[in-house]
N, C-alpha and C. Protein backbone atom coordinates (compact mmCIF):
# COMPACT_ATOMS: atom_id res chain seq x y z
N UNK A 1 45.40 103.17 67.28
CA UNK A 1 46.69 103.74 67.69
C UNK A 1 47.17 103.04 68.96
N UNK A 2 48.12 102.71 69.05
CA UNK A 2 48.70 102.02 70.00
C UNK A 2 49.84 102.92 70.63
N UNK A 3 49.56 103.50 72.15
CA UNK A 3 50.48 104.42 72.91
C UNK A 3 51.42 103.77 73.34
N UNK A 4 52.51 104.33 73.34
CA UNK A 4 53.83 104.02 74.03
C UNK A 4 54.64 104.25 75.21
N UNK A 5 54.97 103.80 76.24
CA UNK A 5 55.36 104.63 77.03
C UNK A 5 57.04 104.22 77.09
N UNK A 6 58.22 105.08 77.32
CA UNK A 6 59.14 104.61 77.16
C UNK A 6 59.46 104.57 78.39
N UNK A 7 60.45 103.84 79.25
CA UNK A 7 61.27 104.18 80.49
C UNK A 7 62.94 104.21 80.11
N UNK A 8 63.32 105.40 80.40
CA UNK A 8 65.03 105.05 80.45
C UNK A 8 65.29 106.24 81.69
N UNK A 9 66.84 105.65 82.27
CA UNK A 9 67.52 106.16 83.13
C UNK A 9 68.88 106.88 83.03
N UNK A 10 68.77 106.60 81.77
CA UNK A 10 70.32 106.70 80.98
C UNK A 10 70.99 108.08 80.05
N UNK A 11 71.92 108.03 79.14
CA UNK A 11 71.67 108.82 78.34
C UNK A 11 70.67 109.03 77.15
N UNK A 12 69.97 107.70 77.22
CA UNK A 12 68.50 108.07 75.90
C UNK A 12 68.77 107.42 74.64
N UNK A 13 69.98 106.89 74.20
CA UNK A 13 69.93 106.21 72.97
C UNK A 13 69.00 105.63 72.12
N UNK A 14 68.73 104.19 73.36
CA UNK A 14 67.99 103.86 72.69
C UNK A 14 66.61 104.42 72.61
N UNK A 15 66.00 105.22 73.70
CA UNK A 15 64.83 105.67 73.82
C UNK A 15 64.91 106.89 72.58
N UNK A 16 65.76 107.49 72.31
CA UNK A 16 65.48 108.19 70.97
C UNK A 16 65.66 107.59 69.69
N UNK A 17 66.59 106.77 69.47
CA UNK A 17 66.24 105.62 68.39
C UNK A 17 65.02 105.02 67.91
N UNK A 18 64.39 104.90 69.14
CA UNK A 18 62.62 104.23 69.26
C UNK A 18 61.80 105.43 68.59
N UNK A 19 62.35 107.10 69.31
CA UNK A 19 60.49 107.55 69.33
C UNK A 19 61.72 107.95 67.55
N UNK A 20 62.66 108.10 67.07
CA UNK A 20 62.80 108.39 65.19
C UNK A 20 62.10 107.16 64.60
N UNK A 21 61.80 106.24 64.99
CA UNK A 21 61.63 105.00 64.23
C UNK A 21 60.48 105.07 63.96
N UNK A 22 59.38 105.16 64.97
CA UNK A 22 58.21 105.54 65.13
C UNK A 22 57.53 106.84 64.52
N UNK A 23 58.66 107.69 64.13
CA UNK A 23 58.23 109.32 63.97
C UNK A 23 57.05 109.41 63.11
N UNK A 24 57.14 108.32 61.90
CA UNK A 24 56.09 108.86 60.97
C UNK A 24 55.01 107.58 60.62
N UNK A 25 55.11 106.46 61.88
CA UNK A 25 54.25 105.65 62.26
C UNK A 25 52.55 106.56 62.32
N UNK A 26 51.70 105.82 61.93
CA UNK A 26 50.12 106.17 62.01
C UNK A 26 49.47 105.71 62.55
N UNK A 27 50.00 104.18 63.32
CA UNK A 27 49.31 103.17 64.16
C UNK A 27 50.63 103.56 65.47
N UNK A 28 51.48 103.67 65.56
CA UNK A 28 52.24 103.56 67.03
C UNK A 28 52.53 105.52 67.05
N UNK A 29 52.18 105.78 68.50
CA UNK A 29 52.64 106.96 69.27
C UNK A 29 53.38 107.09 70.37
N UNK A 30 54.90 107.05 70.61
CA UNK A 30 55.38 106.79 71.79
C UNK A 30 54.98 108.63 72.62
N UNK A 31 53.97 108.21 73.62
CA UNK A 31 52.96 108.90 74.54
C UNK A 31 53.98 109.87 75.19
N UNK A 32 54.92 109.09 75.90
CA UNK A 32 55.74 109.93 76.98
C UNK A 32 56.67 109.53 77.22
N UNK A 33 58.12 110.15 77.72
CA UNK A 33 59.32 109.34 78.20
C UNK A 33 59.13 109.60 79.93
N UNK A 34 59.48 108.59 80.31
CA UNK A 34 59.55 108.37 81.70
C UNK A 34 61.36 108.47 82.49
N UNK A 35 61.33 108.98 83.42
CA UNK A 35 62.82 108.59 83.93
C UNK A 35 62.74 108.74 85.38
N UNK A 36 64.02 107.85 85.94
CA UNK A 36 63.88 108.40 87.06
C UNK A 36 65.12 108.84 87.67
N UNK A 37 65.71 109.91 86.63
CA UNK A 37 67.23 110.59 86.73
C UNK A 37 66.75 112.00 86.08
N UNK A 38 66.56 113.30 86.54
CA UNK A 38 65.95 114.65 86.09
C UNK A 38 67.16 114.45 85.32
N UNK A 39 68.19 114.38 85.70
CA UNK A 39 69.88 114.66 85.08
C UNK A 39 70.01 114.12 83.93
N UNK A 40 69.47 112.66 83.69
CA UNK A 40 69.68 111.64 83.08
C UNK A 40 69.71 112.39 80.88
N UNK A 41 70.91 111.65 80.53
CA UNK A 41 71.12 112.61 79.09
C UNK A 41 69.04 112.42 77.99
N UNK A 42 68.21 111.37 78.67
CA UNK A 42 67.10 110.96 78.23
C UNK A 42 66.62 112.40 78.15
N UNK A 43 66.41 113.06 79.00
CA UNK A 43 65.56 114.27 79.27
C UNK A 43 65.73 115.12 78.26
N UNK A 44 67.22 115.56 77.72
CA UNK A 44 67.19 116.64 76.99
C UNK A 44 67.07 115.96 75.65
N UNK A 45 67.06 114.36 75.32
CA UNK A 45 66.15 114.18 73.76
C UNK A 45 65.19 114.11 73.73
N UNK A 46 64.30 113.50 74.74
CA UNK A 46 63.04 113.32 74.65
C UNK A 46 62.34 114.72 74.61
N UNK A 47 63.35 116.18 75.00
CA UNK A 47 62.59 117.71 74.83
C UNK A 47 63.31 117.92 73.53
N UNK A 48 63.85 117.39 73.05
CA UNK A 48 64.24 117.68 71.48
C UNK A 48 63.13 117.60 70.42
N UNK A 49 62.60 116.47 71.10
CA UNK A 49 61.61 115.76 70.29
C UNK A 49 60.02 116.14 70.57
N UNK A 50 60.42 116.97 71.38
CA UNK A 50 58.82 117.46 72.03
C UNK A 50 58.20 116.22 72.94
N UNK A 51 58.59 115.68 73.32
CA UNK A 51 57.64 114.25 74.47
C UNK A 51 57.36 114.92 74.89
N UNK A 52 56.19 114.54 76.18
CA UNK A 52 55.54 114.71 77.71
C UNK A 52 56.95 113.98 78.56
N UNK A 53 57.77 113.95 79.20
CA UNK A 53 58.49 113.86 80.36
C UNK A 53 57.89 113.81 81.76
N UNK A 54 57.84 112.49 82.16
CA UNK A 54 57.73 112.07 83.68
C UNK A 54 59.01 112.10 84.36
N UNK A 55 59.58 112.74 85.45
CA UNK A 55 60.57 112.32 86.43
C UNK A 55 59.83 111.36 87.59
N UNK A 56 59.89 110.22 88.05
CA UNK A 56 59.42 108.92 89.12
C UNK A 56 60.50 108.77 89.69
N UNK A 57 60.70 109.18 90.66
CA UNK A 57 61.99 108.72 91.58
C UNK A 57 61.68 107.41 91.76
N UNK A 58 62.45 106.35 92.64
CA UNK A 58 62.47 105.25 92.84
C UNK A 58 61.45 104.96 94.03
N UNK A 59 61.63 106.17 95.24
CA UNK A 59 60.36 106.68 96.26
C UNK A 59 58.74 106.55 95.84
N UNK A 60 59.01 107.38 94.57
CA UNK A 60 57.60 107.21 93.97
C UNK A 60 57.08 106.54 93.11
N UNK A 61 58.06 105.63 92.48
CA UNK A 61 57.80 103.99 91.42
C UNK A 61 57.54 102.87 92.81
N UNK A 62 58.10 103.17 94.01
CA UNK A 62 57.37 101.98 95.05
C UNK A 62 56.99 102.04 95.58
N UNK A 63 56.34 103.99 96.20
CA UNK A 63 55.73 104.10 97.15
C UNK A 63 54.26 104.25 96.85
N UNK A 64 54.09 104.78 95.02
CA UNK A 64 52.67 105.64 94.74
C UNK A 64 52.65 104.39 93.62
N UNK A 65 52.61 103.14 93.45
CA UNK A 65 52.80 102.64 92.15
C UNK A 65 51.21 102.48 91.64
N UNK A 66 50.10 102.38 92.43
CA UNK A 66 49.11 102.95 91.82
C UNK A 66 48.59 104.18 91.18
N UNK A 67 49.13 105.17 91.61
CA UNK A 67 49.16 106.43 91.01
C UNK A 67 49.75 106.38 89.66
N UNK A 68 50.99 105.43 89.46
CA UNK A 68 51.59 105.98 88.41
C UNK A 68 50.67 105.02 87.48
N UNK A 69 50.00 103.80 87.75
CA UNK A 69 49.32 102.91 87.28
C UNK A 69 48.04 103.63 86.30
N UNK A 70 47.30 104.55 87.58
CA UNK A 70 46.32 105.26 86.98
C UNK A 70 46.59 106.25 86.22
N UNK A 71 47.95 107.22 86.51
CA UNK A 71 48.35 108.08 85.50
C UNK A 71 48.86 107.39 83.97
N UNK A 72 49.57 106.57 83.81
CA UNK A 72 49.94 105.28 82.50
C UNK A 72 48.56 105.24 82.29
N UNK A 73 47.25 104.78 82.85
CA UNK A 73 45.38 104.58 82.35
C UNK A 73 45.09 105.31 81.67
N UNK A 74 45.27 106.50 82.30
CA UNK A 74 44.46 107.85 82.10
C UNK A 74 44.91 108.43 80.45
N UNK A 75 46.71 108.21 80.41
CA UNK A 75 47.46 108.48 78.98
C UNK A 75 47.37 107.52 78.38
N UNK A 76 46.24 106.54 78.60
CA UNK A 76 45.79 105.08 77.65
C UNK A 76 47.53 104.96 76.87
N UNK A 77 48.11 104.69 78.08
CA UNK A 77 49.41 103.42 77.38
C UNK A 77 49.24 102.35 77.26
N UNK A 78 49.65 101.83 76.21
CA UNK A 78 49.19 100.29 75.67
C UNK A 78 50.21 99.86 76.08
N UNK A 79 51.51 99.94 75.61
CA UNK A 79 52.59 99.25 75.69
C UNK A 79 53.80 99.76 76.83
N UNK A 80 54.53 99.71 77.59
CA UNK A 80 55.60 100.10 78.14
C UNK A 80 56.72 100.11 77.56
N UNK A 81 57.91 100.34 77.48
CA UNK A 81 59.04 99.90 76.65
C UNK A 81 60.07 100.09 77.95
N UNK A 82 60.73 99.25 78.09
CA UNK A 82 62.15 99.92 79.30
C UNK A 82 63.77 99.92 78.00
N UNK A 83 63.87 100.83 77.96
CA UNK A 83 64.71 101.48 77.48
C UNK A 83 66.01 101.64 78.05
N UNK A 84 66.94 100.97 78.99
CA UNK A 84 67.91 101.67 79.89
C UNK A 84 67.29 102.06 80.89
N UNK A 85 66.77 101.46 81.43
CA UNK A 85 66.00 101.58 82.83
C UNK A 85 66.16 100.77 83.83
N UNK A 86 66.29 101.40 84.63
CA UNK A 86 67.79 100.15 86.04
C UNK A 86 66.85 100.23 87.28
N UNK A 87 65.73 101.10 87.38
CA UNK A 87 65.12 100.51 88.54
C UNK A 87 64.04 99.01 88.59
N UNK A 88 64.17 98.53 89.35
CA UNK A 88 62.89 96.90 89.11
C UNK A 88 61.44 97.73 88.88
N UNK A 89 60.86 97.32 87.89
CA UNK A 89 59.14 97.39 87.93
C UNK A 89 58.41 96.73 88.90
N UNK A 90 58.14 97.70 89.83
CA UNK A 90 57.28 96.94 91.14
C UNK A 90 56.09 95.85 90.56
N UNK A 91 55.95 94.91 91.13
CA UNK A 91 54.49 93.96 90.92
C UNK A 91 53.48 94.36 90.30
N UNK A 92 52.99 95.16 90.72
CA UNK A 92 51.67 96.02 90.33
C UNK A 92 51.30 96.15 89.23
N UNK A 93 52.64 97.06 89.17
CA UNK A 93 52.58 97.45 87.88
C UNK A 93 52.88 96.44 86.23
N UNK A 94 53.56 95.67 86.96
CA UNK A 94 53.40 94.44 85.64
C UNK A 94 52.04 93.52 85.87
N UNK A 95 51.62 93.50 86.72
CA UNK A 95 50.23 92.98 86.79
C UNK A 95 49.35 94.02 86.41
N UNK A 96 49.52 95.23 86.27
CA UNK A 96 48.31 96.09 85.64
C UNK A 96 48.86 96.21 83.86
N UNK A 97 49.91 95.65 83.08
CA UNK A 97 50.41 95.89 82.40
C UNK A 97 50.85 94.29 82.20
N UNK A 98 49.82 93.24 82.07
CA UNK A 98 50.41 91.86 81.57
C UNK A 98 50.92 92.01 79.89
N UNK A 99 52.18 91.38 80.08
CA UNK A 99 53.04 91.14 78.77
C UNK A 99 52.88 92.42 78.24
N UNK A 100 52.59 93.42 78.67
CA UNK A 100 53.17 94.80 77.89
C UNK A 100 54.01 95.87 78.31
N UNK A 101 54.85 94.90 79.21
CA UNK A 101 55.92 95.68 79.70
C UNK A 101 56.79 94.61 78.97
N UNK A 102 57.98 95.43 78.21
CA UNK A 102 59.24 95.06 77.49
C UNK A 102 60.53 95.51 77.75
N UNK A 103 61.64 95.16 78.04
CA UNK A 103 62.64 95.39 77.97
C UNK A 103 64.02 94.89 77.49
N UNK A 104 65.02 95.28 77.07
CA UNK A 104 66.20 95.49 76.28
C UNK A 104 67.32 94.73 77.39
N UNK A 105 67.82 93.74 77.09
CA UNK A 105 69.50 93.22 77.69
C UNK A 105 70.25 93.10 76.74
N UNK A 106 71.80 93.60 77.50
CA UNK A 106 72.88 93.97 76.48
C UNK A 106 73.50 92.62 76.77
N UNK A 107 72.74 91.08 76.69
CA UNK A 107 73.30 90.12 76.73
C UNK A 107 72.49 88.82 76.10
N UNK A 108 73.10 87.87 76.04
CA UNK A 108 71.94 86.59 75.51
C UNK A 108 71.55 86.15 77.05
N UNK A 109 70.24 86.52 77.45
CA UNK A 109 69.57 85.58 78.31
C UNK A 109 69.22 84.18 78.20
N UNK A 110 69.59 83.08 78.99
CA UNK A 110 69.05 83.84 80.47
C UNK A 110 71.04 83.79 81.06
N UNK A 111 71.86 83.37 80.27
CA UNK A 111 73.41 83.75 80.66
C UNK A 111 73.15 85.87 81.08
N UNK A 112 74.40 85.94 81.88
CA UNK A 112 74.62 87.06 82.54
C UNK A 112 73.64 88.18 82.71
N UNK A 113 72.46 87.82 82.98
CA UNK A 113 71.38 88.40 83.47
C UNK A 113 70.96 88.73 85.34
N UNK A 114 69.92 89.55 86.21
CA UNK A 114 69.65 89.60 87.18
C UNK A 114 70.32 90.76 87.56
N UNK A 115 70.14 90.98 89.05
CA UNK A 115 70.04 92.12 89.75
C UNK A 115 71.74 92.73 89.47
N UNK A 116 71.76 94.18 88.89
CA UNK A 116 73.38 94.65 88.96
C UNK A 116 73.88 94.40 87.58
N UNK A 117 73.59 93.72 86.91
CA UNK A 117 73.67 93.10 85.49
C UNK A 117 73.24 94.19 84.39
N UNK A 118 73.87 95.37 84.22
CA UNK A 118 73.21 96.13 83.11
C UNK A 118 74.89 96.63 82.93
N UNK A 119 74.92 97.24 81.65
CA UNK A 119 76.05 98.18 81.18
C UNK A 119 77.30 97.45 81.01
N UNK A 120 78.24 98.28 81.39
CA UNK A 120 79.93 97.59 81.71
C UNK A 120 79.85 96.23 82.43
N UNK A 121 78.56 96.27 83.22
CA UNK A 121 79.01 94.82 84.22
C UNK A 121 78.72 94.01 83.07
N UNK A 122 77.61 94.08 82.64
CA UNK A 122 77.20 92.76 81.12
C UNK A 122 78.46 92.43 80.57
N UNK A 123 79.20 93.52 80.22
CA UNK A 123 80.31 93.06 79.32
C UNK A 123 81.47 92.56 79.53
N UNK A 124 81.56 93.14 80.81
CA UNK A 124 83.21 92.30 81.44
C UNK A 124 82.84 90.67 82.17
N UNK A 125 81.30 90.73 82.79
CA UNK A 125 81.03 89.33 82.87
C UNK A 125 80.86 88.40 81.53
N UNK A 126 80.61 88.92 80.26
CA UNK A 126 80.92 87.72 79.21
C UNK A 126 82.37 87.46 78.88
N UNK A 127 82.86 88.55 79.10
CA UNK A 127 84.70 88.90 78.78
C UNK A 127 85.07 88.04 79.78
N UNK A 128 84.71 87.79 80.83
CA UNK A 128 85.66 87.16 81.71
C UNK A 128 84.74 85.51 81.85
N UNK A 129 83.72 85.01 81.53
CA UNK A 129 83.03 84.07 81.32
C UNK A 129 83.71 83.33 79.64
N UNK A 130 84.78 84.13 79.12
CA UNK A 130 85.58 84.11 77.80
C UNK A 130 84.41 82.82 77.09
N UNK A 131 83.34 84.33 76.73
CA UNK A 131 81.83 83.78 75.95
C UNK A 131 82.84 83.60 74.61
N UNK A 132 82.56 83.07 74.06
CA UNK A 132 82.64 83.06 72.45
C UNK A 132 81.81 84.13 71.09
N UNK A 133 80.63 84.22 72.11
CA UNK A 133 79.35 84.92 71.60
C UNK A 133 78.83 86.11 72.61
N UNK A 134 78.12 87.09 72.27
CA UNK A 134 77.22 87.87 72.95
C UNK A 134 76.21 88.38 72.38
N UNK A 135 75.06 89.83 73.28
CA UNK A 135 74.10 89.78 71.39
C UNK A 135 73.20 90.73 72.49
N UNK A 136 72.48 90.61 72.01
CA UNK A 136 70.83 91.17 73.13
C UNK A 136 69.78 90.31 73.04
N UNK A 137 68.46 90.61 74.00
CA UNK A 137 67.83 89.54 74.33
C UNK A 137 66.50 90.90 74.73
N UNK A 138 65.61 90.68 74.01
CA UNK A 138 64.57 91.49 73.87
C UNK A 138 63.56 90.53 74.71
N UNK A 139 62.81 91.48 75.80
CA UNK A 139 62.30 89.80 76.54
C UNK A 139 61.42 90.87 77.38
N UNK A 140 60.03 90.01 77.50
CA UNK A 140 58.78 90.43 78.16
C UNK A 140 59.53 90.72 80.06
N UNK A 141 58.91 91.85 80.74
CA UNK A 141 59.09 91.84 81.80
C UNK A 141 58.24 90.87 83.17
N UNK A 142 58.80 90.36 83.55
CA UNK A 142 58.00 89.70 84.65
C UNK A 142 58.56 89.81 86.37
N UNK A 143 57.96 89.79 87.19
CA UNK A 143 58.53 89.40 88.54
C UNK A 143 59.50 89.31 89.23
N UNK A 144 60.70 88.88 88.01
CA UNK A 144 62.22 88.54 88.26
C UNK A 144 62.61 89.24 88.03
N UNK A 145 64.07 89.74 87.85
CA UNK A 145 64.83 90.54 86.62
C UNK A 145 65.11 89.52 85.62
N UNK A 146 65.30 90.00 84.55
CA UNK A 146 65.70 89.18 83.52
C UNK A 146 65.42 87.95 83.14
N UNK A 147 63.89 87.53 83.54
CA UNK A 147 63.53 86.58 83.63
C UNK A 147 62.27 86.34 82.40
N UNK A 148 61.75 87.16 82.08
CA UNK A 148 60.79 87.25 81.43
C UNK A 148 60.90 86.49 80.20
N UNK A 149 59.73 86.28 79.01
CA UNK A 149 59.84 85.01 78.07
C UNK A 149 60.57 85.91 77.08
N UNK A 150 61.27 85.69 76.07
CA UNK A 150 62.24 86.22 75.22
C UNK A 150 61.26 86.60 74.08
N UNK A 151 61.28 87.67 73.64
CA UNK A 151 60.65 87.95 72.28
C UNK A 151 61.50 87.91 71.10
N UNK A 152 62.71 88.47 71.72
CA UNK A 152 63.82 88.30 70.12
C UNK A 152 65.18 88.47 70.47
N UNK A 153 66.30 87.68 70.22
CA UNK A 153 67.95 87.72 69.96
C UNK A 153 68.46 87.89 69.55
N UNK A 154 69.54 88.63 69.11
CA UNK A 154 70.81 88.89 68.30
C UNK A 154 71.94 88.90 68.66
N UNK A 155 72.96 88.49 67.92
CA UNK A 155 74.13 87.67 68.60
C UNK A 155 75.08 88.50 67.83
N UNK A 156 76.71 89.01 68.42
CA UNK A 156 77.47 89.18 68.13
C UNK A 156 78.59 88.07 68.24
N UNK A 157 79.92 88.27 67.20
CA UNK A 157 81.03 87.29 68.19
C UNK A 157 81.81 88.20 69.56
N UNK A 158 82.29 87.74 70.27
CA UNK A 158 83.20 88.28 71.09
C UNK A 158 84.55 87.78 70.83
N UNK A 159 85.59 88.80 70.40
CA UNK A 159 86.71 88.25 69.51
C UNK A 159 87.40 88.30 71.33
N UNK A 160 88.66 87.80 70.66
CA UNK A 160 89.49 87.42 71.63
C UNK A 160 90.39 88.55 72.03
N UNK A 161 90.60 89.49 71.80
CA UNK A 161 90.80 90.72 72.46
C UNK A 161 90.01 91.83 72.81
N UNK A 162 88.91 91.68 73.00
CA UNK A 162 87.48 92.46 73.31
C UNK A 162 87.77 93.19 74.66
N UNK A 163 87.33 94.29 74.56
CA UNK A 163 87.35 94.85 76.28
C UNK A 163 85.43 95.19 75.90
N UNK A 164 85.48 95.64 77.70
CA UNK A 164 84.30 96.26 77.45
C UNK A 164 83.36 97.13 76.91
N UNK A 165 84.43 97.90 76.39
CA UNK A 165 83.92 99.01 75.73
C UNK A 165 83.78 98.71 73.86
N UNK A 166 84.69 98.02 73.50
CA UNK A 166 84.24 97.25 72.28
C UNK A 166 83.16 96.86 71.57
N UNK A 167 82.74 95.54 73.05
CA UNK A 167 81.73 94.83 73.10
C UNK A 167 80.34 95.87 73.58
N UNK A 168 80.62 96.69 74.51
CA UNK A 168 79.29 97.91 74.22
C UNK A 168 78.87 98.32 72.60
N UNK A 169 79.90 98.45 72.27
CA UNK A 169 79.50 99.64 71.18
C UNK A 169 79.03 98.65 70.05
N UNK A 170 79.36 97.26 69.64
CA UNK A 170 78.74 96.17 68.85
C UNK A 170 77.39 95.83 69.42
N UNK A 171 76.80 95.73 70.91
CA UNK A 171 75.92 95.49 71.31
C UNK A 171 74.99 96.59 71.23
N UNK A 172 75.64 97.99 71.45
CA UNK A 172 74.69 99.18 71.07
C UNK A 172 73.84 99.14 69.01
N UNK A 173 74.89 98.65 68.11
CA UNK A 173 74.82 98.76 67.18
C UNK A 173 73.13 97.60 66.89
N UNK A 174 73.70 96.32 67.72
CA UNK A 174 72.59 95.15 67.66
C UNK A 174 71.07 96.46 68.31
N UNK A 175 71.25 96.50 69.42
CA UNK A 175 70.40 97.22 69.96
C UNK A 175 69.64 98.57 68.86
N UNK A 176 70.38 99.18 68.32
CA UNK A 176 69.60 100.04 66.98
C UNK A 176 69.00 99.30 66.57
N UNK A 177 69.58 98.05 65.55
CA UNK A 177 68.92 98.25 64.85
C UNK A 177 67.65 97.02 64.89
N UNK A 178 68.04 96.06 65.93
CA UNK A 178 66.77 94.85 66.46
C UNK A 178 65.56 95.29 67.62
N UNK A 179 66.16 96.39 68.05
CA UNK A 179 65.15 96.74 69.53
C UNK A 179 63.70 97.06 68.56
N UNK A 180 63.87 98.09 67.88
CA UNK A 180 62.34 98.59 67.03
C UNK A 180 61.87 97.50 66.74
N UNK A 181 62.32 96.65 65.88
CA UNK A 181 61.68 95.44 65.31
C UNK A 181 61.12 94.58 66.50
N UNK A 182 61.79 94.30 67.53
CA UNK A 182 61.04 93.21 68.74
C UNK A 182 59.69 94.24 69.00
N UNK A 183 60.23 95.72 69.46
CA UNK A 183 58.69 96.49 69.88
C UNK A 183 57.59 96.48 68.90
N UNK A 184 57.80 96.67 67.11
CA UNK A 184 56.86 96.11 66.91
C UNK A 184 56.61 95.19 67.00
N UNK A 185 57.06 93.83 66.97
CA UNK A 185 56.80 92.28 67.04
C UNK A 185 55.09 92.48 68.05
N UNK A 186 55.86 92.93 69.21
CA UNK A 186 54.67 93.09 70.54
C UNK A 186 53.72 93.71 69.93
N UNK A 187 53.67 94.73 69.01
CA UNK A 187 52.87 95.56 69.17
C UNK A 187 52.02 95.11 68.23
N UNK A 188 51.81 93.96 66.82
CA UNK A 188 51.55 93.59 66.13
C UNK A 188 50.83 92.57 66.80
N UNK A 189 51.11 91.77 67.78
CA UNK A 189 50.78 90.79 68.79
C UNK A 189 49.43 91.37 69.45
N UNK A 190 50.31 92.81 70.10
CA UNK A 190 48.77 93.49 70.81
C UNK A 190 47.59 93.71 70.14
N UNK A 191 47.96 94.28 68.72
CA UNK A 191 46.97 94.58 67.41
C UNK A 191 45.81 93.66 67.32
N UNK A 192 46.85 92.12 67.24
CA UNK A 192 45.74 90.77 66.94
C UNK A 192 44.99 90.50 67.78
N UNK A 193 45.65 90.98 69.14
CA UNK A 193 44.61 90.63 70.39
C UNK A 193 43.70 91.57 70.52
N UNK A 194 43.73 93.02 70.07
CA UNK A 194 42.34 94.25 70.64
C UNK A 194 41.52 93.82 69.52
């Protein structure tokens, strides 16, 4: 069985997209949702769904990041997933978690990626970069933001009257239905390696 841990900050889309996909998986268990917004719309799916729920303020993702290291041990998480999750993963913790921390961009990396780069900003910077293309970029976490090695892409066009909100809702659609498939990719990866 391979545990899951999700992180989102957001309203939960994709993090509930993930744990339906998974629902009647026998080898993957997404363990717990993580956030670090009590408010955040994540909270009330992930209690829809019955999860374990972590709240980590940003105080306590950089002040206790061993704690949360040993608590992730202790719930033997294999994998991480960042889901809509806007705070940086301190060092540590991707060094206690090599290549099994993953996360989701609502863009083709390594174009309009890095610090501030999530949501509406993704989209009005390809809109105004008048991309031709856009897509998501499923990509290992490392050190940087948005830097990590790419596991998988999908590309939309960006038509010529696109606003941002357009181009969200085509990139949300990529995001259904390619995000599961990159997490297993990893998780099939992790399989060959235990």
């Amino acid at each position: 069985m391979i545990n899951v841990a999700l992180f989102a900050s957001g309203s939960g889309t994709n993090a509930e997209n993930l744990i339906n996909y998974f629902s009647t998986s026998k080898e993957v268990k997404i363990k717990l949702v993580v956030t670090n917004n009590a408010e955040a719309g994540v909270v009330k799916r992930a209690e829809a769904h019955k999860k374990n729920i972590q709240i980590i303020s940003k105080q306590a993702l950089t002040n206790y990041t061993e704690q949360i290291i040993d608590f992730l041990q202790t719930e033997k998480v294999d994998l991480i997933v960042l889901a809509g999750f806007l705070l940086k993963i301190p060092e540590k913790l991707i060094q206690a978690f090599p290549n099994r921390i993953i996360n989701i961009h609502p863009a083709l990396l390594p174009k309009h990626g890095g610090k501030g780069m999530y949501g509406h900003y993704v989209h009005k910077a390809v809109i105004d970069a008048k991309e031709k293309e856009s897509g998501i970029t499923a990509h290992y976490v490392n050190e940087e933001y948005d830097k990590g090695a790419t596991i998988l892409q999908a590309m939309c066009k960006v038509d010529e009257n696109e606003t941002p909100e357009t181009l969200a809702e085509k990139i949300h659609e990529l995001e259904y239905f390619y995000f599961p498939k990159a997490v297993e990719k990893v998780i099939e990866e992790l399989r060959v390696k235990n």
